[in-house]
PDB file of N, CA and C in Angstrom:
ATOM      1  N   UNK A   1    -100.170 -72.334  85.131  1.00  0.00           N
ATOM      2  CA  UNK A   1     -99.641 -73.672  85.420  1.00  0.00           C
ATOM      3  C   UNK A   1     -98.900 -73.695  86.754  1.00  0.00           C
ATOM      4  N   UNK A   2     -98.281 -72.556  86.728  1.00  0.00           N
ATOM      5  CA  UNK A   2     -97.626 -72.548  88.467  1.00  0.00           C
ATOM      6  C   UNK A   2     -98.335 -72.748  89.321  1.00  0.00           C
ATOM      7  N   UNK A   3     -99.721 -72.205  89.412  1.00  0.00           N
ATOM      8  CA  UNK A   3    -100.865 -72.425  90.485  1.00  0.00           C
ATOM      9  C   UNK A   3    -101.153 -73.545  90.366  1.00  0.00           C
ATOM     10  N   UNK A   4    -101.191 -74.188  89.472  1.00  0.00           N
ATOM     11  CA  UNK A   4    -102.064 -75.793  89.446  1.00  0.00           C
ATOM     12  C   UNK A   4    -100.556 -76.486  90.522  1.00  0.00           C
ATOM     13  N   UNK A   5     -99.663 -76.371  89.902  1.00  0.00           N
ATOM     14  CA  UNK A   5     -98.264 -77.212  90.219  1.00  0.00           C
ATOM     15  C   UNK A   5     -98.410 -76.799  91.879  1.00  0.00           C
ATOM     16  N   UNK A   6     -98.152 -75.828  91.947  1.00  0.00           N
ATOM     17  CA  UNK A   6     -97.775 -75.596  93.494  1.00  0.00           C
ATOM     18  C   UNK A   6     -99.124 -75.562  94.900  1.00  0.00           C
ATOM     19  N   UNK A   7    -100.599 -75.670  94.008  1.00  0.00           N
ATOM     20  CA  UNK A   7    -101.664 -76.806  95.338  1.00  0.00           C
ATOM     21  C   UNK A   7    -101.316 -77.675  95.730  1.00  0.00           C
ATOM     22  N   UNK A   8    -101.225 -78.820  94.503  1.00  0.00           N
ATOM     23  CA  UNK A   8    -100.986 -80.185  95.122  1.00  0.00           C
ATOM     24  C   UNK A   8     -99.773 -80.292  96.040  1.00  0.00           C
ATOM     25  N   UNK A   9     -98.358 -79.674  96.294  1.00  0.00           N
ATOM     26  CA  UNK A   9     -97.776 -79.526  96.854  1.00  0.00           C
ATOM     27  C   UNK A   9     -98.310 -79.215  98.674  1.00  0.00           C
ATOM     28  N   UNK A  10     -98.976 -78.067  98.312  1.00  0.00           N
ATOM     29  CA  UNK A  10     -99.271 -76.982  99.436  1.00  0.00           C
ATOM     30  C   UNK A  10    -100.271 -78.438 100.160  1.00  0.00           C
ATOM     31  N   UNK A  11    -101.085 -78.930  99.197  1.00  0.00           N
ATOM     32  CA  UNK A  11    -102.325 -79.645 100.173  1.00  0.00           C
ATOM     33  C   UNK A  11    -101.611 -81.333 100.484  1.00  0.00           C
ATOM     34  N   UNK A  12    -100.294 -81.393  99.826  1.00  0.00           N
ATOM     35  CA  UNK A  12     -99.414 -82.520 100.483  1.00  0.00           C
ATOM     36  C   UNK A  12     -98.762 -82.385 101.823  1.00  0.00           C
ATOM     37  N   UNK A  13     -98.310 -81.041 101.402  1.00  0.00           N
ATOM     38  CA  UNK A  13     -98.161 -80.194 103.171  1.00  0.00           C
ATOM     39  C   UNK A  13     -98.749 -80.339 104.317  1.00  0.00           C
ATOM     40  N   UNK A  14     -99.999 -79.463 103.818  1.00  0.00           N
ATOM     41  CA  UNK A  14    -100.868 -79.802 104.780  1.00  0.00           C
ATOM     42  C   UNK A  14    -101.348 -80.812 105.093  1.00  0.00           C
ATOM     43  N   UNK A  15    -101.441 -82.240 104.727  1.00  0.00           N
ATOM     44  CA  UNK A  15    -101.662 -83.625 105.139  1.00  0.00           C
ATOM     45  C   UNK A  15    -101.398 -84.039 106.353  1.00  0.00           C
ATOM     46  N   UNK A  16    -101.830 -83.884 107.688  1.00  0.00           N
ATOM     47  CA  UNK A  16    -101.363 -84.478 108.733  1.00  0.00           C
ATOM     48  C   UNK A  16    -100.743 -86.434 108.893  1.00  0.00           C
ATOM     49  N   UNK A  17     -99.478 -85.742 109.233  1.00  0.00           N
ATOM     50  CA  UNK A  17     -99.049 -87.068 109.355  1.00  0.00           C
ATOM     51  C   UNK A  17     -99.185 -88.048 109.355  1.00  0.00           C
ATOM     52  N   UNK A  18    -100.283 -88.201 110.873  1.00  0.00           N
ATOM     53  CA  UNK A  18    -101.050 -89.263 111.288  1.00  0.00           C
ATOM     54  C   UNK A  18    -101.672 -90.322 110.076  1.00  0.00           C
ATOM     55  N   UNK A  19    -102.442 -89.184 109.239  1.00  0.00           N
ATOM     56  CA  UNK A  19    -102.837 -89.856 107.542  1.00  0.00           C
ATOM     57  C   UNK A  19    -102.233 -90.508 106.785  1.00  0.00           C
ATOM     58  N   UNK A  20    -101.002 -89.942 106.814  1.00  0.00           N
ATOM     59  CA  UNK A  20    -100.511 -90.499 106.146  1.00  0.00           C
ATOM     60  C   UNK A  20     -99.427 -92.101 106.829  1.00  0.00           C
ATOM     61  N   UNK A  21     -99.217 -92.091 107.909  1.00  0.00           N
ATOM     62  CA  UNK A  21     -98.730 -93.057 108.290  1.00  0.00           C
ATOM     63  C   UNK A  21     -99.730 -93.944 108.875  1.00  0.00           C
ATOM     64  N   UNK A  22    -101.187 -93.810 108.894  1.00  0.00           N
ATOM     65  CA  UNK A  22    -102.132 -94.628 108.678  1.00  0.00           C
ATOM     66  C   UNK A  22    -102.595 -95.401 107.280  1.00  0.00           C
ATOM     67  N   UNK A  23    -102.049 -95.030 106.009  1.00  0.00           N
ATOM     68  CA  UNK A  23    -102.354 -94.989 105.234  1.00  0.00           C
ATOM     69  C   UNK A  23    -101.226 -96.520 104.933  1.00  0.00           C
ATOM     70  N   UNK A  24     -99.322 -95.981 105.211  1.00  0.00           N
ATOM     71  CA  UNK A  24     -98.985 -96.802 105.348  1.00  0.00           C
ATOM     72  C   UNK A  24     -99.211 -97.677 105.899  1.00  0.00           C
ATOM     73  N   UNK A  25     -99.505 -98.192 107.348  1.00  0.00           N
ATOM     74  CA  UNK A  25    -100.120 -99.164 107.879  1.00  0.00           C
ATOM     75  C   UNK A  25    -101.218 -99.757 107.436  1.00  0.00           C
ATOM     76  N   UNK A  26    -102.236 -99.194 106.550  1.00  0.00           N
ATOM     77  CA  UNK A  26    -103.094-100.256 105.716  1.00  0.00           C
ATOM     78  C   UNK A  26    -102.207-100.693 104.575  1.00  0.00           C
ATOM     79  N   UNK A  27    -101.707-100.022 103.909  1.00  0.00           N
ATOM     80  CA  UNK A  27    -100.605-101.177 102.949  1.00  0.00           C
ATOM     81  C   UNK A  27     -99.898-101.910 103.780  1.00  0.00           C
ATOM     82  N   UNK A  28     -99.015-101.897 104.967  1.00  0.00           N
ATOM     83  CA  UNK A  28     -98.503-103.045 105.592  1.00  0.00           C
ATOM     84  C   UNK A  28     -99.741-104.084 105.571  1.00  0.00           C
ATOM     85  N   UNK A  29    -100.694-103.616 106.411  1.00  0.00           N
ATOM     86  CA  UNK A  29    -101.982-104.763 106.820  1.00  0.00           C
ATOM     87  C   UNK A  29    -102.192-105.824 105.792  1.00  0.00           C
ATOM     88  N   UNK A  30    -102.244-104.769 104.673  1.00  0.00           N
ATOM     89  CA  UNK A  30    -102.836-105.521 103.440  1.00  0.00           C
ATOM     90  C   UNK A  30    -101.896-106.422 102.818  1.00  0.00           C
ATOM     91  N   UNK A  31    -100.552-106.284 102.920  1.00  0.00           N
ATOM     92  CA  UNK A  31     -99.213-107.267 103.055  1.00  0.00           C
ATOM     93  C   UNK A  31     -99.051-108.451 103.698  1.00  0.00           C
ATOM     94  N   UNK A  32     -99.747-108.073 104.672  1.00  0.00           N
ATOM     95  CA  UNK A  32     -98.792-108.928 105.913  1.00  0.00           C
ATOM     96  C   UNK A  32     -99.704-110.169 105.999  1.00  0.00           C
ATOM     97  N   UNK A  33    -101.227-110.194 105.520  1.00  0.00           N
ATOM     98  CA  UNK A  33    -101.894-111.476 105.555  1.00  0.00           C
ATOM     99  C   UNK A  33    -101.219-112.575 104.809  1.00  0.00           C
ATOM    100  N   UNK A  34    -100.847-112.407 103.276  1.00  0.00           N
ATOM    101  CA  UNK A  34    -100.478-113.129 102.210  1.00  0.00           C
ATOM    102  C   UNK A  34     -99.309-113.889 102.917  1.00  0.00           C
ATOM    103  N   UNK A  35     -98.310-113.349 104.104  1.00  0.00           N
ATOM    104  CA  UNK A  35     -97.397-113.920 104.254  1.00  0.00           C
ATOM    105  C   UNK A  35     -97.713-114.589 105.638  1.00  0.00           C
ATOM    106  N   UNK A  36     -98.968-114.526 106.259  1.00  0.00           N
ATOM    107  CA  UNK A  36     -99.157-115.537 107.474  1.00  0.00           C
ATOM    108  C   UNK A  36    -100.088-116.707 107.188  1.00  0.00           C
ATOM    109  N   UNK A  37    -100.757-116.653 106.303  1.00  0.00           N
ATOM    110  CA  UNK A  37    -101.454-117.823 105.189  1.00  0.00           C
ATOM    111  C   UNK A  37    -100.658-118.885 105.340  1.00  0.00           C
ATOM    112  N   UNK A  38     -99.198-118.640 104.504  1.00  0.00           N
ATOM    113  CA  UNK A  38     -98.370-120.268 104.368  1.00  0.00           C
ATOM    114  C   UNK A  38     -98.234-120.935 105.457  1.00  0.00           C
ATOM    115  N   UNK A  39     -97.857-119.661 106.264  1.00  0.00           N
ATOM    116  CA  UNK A  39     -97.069-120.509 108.081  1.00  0.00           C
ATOM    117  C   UNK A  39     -98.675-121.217 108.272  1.00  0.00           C
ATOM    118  N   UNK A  40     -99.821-120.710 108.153  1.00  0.00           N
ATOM    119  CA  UNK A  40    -100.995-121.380 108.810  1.00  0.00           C
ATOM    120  C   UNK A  40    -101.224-122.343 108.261  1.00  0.00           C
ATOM    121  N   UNK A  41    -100.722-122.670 106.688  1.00  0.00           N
ATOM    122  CA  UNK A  41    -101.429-123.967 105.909  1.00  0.00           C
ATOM    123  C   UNK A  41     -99.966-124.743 106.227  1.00  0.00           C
ATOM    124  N   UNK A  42     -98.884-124.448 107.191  1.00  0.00           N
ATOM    125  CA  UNK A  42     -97.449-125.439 106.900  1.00  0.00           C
ATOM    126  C   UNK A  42     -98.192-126.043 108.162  1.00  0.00           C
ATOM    127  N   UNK A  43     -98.299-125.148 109.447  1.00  0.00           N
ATOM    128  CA  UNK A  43     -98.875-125.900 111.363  1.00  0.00           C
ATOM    129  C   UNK A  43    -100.178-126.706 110.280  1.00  0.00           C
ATOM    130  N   UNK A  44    -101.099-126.621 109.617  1.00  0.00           N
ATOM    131  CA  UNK A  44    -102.220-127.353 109.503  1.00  0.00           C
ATOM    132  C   UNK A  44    -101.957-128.696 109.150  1.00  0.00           C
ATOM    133  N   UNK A  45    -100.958-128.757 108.165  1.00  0.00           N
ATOM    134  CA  UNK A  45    -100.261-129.559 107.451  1.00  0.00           C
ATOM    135  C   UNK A  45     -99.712-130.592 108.257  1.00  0.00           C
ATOM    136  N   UNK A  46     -98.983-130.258 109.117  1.00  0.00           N
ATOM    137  CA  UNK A  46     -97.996-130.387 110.752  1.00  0.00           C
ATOM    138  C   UNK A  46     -99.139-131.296 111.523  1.00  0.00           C
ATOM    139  N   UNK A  47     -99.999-130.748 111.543  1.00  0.00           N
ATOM    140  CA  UNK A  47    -101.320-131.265 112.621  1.00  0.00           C
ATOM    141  C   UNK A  47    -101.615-132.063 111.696  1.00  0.00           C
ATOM    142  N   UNK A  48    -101.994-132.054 110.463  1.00  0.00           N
ATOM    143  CA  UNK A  48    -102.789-133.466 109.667  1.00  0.00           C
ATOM    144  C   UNK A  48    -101.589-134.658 109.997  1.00  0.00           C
ATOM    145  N   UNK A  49    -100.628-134.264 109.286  1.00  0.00           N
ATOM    146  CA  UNK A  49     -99.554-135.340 108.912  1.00  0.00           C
ATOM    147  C   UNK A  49     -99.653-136.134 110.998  1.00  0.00           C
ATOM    148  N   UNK A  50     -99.176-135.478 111.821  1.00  0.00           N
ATOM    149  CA  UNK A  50     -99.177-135.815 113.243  1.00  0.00           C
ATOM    150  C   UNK A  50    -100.181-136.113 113.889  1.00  0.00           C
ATOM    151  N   UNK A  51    -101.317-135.716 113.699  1.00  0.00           N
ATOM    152  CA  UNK A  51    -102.398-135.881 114.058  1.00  0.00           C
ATOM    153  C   UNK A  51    -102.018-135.703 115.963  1.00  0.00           C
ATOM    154  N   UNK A  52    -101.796-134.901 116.575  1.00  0.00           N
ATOM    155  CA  UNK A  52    -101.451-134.895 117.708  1.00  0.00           C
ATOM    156  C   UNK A  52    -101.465-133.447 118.046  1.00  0.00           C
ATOM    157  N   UNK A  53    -101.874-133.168 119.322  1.00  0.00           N
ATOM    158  CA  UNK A  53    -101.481-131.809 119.662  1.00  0.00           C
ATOM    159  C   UNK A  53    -100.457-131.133 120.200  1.00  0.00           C
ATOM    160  N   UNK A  54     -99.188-131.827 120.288  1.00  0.00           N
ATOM    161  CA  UNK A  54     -97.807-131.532 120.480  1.00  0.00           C
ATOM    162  C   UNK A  54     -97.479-130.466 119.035  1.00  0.00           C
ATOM    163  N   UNK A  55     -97.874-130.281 118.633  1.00  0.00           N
ATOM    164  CA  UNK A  55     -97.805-128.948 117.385  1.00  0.00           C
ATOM    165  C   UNK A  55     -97.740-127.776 117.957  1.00  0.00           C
ATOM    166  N   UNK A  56     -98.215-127.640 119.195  1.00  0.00           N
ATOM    167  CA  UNK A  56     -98.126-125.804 119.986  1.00  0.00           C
ATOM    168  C   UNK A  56     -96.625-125.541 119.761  1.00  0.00           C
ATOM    169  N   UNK A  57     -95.629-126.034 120.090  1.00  0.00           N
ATOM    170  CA  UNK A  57     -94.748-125.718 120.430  1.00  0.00           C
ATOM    171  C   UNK A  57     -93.766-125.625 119.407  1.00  0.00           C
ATOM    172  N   UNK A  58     -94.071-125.974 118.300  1.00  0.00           N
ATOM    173  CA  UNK A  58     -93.119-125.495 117.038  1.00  0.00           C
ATOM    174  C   UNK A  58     -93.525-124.787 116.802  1.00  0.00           C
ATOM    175  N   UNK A  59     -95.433-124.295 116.871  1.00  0.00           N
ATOM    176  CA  UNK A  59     -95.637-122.684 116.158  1.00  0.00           C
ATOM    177  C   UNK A  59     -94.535-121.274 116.934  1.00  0.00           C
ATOM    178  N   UNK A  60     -94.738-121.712 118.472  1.00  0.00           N
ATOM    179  CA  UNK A  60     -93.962-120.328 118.734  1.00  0.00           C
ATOM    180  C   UNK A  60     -92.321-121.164 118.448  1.00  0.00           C
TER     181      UNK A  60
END
């Protein structure tokens, strides 16, 4: 059982970084859409209700 226990360790070790903080950055990615959705359906919203293109300037 010690051998089983102490691979997964050893081959967590060895994991180059890079992997793993790529790995995080696809969970950010995969985050970060759900929360730019609303802002895009609030400006769409903005543009229906106004119907005008003076809307640039509240997005930034």
């Amino acid at each position: 059982m010690k051998a089983l226990t102490a691979r997964p360790a050893k081959a967590r070790a060895a994991e180059p970084r890079a992997h793993r903080i790529s790995l995080r950055r696809s969970m950010r990615s995969a985050a970060q859409p759900p929360q730019r959705e609303p802002a895009r359906t609030v400006t769409l919203m903005i543009m229906l209700e106004t119907a005008t293109p003076k809307v640039d300037p509240v997005r930034s």
